[in-house]
Protein backbone atom coordinates (compact mmCIF):
# COMPACT_ATOMS: atom_id res chain seq x y z
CA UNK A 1 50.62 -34.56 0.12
CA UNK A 2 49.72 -32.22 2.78
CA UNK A 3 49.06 -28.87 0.18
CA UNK A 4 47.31 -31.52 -2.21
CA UNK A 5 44.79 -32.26 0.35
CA UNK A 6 44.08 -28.75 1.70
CA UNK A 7 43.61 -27.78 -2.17
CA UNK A 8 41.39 -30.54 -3.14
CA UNK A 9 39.51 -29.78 0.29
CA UNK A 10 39.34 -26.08 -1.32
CA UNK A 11 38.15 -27.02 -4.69
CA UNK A 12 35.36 -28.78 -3.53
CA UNK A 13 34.34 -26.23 -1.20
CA UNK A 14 34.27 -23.60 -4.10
CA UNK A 15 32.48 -25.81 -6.53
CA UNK A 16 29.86 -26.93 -3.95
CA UNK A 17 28.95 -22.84 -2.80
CA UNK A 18 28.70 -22.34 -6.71
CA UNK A 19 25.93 -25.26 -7.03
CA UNK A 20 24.41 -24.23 -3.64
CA UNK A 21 24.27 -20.65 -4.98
CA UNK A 22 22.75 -22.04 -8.36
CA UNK A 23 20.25 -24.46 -7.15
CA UNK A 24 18.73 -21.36 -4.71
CA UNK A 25 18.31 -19.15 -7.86
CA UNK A 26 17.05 -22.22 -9.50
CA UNK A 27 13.84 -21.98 -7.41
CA UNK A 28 14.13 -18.57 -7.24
CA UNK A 29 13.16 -18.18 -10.73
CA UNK A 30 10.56 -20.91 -10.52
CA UNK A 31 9.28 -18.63 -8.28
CA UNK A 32 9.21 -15.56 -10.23
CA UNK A 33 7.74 -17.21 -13.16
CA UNK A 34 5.07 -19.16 -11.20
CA UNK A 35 1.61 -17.74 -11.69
CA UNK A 36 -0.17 -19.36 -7.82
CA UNK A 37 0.76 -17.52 -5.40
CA UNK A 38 1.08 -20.28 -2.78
CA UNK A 39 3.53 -22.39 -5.17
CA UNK A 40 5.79 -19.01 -5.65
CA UNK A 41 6.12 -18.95 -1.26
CA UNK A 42 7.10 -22.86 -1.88
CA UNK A 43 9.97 -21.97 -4.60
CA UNK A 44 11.10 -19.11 -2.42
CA UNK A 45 11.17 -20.91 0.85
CA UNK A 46 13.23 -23.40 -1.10
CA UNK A 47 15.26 -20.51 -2.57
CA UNK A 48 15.72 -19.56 1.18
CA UNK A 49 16.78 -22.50 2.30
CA UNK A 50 19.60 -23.00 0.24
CA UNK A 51 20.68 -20.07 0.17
CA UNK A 52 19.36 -17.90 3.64
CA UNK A 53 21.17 -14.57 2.38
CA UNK A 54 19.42 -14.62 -1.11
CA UNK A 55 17.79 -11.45 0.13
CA UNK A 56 15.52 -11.12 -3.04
CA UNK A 57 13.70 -14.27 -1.89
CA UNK A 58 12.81 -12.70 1.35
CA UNK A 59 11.42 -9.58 -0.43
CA UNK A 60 9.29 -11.44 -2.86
CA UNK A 61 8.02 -13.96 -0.38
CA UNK A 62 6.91 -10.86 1.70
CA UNK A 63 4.87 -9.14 -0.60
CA UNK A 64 2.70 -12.56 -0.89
CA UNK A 65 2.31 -12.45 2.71
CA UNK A 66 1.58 -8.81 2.70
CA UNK A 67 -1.25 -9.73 -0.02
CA UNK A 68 -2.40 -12.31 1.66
CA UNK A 69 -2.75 -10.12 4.88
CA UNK A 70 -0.19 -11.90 6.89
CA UNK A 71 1.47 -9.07 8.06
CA UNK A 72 3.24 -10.82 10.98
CA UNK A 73 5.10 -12.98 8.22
CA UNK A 74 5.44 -9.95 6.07
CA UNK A 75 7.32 -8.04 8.73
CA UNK A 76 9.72 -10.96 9.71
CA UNK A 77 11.12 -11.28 6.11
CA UNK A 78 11.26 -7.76 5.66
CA UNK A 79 13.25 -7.71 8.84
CA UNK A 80 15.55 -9.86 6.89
CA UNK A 81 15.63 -7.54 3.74
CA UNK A 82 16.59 -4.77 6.03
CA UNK A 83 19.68 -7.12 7.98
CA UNK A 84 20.84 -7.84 4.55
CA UNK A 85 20.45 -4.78 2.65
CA UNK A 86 19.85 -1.75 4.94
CA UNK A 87 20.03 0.67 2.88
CA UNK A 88 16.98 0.39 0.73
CA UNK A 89 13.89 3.17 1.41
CA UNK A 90 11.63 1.21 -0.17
CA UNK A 91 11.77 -1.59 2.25
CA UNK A 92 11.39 0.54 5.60
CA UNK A 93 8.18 1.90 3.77
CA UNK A 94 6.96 -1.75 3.25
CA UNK A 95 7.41 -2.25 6.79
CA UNK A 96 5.65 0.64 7.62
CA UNK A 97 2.67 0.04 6.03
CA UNK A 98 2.81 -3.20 7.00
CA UNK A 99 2.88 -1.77 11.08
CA UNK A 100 0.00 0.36 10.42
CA UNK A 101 -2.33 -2.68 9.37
CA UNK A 102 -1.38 -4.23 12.49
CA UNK A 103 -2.01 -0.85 14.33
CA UNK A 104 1.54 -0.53 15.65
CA UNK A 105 1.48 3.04 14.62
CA UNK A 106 5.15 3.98 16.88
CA UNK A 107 6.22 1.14 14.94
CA UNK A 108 5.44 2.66 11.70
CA UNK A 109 6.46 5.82 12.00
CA UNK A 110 9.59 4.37 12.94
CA UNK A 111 10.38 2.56 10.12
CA UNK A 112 8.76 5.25 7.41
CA UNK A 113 11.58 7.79 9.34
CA UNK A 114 14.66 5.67 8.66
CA UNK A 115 13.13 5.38 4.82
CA UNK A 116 13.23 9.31 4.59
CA UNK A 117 16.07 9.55 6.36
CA UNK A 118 17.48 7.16 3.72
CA UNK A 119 15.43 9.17 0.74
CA UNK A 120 14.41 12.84 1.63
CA UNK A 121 12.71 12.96 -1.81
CA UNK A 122 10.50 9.82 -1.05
CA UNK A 123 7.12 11.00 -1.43
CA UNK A 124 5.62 7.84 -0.55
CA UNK A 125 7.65 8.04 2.95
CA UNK A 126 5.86 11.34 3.59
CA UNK A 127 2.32 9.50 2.25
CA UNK A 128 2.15 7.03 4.71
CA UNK A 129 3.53 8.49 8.08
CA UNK A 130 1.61 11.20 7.34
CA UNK A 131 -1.69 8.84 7.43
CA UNK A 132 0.11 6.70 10.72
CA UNK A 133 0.11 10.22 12.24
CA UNK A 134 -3.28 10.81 11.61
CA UNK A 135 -4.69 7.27 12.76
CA UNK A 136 -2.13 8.16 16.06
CA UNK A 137 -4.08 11.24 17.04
CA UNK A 138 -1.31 13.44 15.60
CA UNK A 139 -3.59 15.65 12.89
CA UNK A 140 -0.56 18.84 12.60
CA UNK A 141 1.86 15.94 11.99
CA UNK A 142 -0.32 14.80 9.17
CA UNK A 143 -0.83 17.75 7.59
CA UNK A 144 2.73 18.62 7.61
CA UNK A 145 4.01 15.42 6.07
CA UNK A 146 1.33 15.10 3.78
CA UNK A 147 2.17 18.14 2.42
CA UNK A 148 5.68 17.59 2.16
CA UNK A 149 4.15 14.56 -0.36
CA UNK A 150 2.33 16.57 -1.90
CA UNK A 151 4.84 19.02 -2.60
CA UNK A 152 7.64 16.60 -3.67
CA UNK A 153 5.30 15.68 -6.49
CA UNK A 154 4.95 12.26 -6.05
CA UNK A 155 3.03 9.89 -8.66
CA UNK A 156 -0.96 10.58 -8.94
CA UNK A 157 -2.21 7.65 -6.33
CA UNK A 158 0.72 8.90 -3.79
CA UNK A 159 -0.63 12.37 -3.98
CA UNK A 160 -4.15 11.72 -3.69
CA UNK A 161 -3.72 9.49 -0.57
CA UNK A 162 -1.86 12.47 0.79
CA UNK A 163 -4.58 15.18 0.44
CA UNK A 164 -7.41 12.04 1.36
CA UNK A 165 -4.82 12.39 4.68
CA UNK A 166 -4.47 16.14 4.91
CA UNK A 167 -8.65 16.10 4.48
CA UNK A 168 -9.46 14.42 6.97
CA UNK A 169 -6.65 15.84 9.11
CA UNK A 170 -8.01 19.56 8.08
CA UNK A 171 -11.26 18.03 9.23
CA UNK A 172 -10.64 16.44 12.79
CA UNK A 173 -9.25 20.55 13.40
CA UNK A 174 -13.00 21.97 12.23
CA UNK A 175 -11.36 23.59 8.52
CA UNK A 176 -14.09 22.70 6.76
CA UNK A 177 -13.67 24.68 3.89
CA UNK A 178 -9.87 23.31 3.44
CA UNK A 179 -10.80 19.81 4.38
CA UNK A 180 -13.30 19.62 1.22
CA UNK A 181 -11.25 21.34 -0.99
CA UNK A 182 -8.53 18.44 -0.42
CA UNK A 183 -11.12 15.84 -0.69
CA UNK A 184 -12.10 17.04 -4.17
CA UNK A 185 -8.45 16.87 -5.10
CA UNK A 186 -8.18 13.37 -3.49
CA UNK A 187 -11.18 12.20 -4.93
CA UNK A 188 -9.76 13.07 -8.71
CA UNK A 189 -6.27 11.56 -8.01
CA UNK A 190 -7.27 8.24 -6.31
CA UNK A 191 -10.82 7.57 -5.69
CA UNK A 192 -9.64 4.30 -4.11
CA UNK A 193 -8.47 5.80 -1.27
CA UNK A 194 -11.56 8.10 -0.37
CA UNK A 195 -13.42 6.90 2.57
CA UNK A 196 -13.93 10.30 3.51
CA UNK A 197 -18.13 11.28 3.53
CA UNK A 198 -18.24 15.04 4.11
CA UNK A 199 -18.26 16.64 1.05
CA UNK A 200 -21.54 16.06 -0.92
CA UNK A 201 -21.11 14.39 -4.35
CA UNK A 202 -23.95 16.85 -5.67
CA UNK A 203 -21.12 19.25 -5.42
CA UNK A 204 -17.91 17.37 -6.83
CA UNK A 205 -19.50 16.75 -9.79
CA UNK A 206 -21.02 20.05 -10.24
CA UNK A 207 -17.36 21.83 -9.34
CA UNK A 208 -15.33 18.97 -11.88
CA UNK A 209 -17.86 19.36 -14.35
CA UNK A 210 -17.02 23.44 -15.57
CA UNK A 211 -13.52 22.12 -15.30
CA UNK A 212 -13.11 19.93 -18.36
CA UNK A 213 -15.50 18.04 -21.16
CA UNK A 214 -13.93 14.88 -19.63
CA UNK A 215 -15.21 15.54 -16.34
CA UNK A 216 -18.60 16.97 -18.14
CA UNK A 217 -19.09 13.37 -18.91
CA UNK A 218 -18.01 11.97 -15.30
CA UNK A 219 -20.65 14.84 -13.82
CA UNK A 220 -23.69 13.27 -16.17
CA UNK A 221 -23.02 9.68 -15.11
CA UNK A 222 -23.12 10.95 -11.71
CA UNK A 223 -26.65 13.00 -12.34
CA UNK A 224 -28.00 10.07 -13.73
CA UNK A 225 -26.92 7.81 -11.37
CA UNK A 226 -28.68 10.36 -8.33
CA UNK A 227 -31.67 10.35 -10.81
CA UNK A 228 -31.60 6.47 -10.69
CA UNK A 229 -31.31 6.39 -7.01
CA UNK A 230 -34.16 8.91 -6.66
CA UNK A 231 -36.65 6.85 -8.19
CA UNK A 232 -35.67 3.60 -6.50
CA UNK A 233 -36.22 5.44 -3.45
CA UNK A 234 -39.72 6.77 -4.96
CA UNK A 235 -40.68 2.76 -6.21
CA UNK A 236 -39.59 1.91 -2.62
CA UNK A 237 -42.32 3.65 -1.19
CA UNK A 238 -45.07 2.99 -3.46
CA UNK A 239 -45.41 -0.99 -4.19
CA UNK A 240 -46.89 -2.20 -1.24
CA UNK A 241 -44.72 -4.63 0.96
CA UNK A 242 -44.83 -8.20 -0.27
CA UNK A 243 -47.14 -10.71 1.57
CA UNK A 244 -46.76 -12.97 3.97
CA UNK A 245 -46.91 -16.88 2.75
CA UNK A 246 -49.63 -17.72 4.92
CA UNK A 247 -50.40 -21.60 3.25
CA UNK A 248 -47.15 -22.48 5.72
């Protein structure tokens, strides 16, 4: 009677894990196939809290947050990824990026070392501790990881954050000359990431224009454009300023 118990007791155990584990993927997918944002973080909280190791759920509820610039949230489920799977690069990179919004740049580096200590041939590792060097004050730092990105090949937007990096890196240490050429490369690669105002656009386009009939076309767009300004700028300061309302 005794071993009929104690297997019952163990058949229901297994069948109700099974349906736990089922119903948690249940609104897991819900949550993948959701298209709002805040109803996916609903289905993946649910996910979560039937199943708290569904680690998955974690990293897709993170990335909302990290969209949605809640970093602090971000971090914690990340935290989670990294408890239940700690050997993934990709997720110490997340949480470094995710530092250096909130300006913990120690924090950062920290985490973006364990991912190429994980991955030596990360380039995106190198991409952003290279920039969490640069925002800490550390310009040789930067240029020596954001070379080591730019070396490793890296896809196009990874590469042109590192030489936007090594720019203004080259820059902060008075190499002009280097600085600009790296902001010309950046520039090409991912414009996005160029908040860098040293190196005149007169000249990019003139320099990217004897490069390729492509860029021929990006340089005339830019001359008309500086044509366009120019004679806002001229309109500006001929039509007289508008009058005061004075029946008020």
């Amino acid at each position: 009677m005794k071993k009929m118990l104690v297997g019952l007791i163990i058949w229901f155990l297994f069948i109700s894990s099974a349906a736990w584990g089922q119903d948690a993927m249940d609104f897991y997918n819900l949550g993948q196939h959701s298209s709002l944002a805040f109803r996916k973080i609903h289905y993946f909280t649910k996910a979560l809290e039937l199943d708290p190791k569904l680690s998955e759920a974690y990293e897709k509820r993170g990335l909302l947050y990290y969209d949605q610039d809640k970093y602090s949230k971000m971090i914690q489920d990340y935290q989670r990824v990294v408890d239940l799977k700690p050997l993934k690069p990709g997720t110490y990179v997340m949480l470094g990026s995710a530092y250096m919004k909130q300006k913990d740049y120690d924090a950062a580096i920290g985490n973006l070392t364990r991912a190429i200590e994980l991955d030596p041939q990360l380039g995106a590792a190198y991409s952003y501790i290279s920039e969490a060097y640069r925002l800490k004050g550390m310009p040789a730092e930067a240029i020596e990881n954001s070379t080591k990105a730019i070396v490793l090949g890296a896809p196009s937007r990874t590469i042109g954050r590192a030489y936007a990096t090594r720019a203004k890196s080259y820059r902060s240490l008075g190499n002009v000359k280097k600085a600009d050429a790296d902001f010309k490369r950046a520039l090409r690669l991912a414009p996005e990431y160029i908040d860098y105002t040293y190196f005149t656009v007169t000249e990019f386009l003139a320099d990217s224009a004897a490069e390729s009939s492509s860029l021929k076309r990006v340089g005339l767009m830019g001359v008309f454009m500086i044509i366009g300004l120019v004679f806002v700028g001229i309109f500006r300061l001929v039509l007289p300023a508008p009058k005061k309302d004075t029946d008020r």
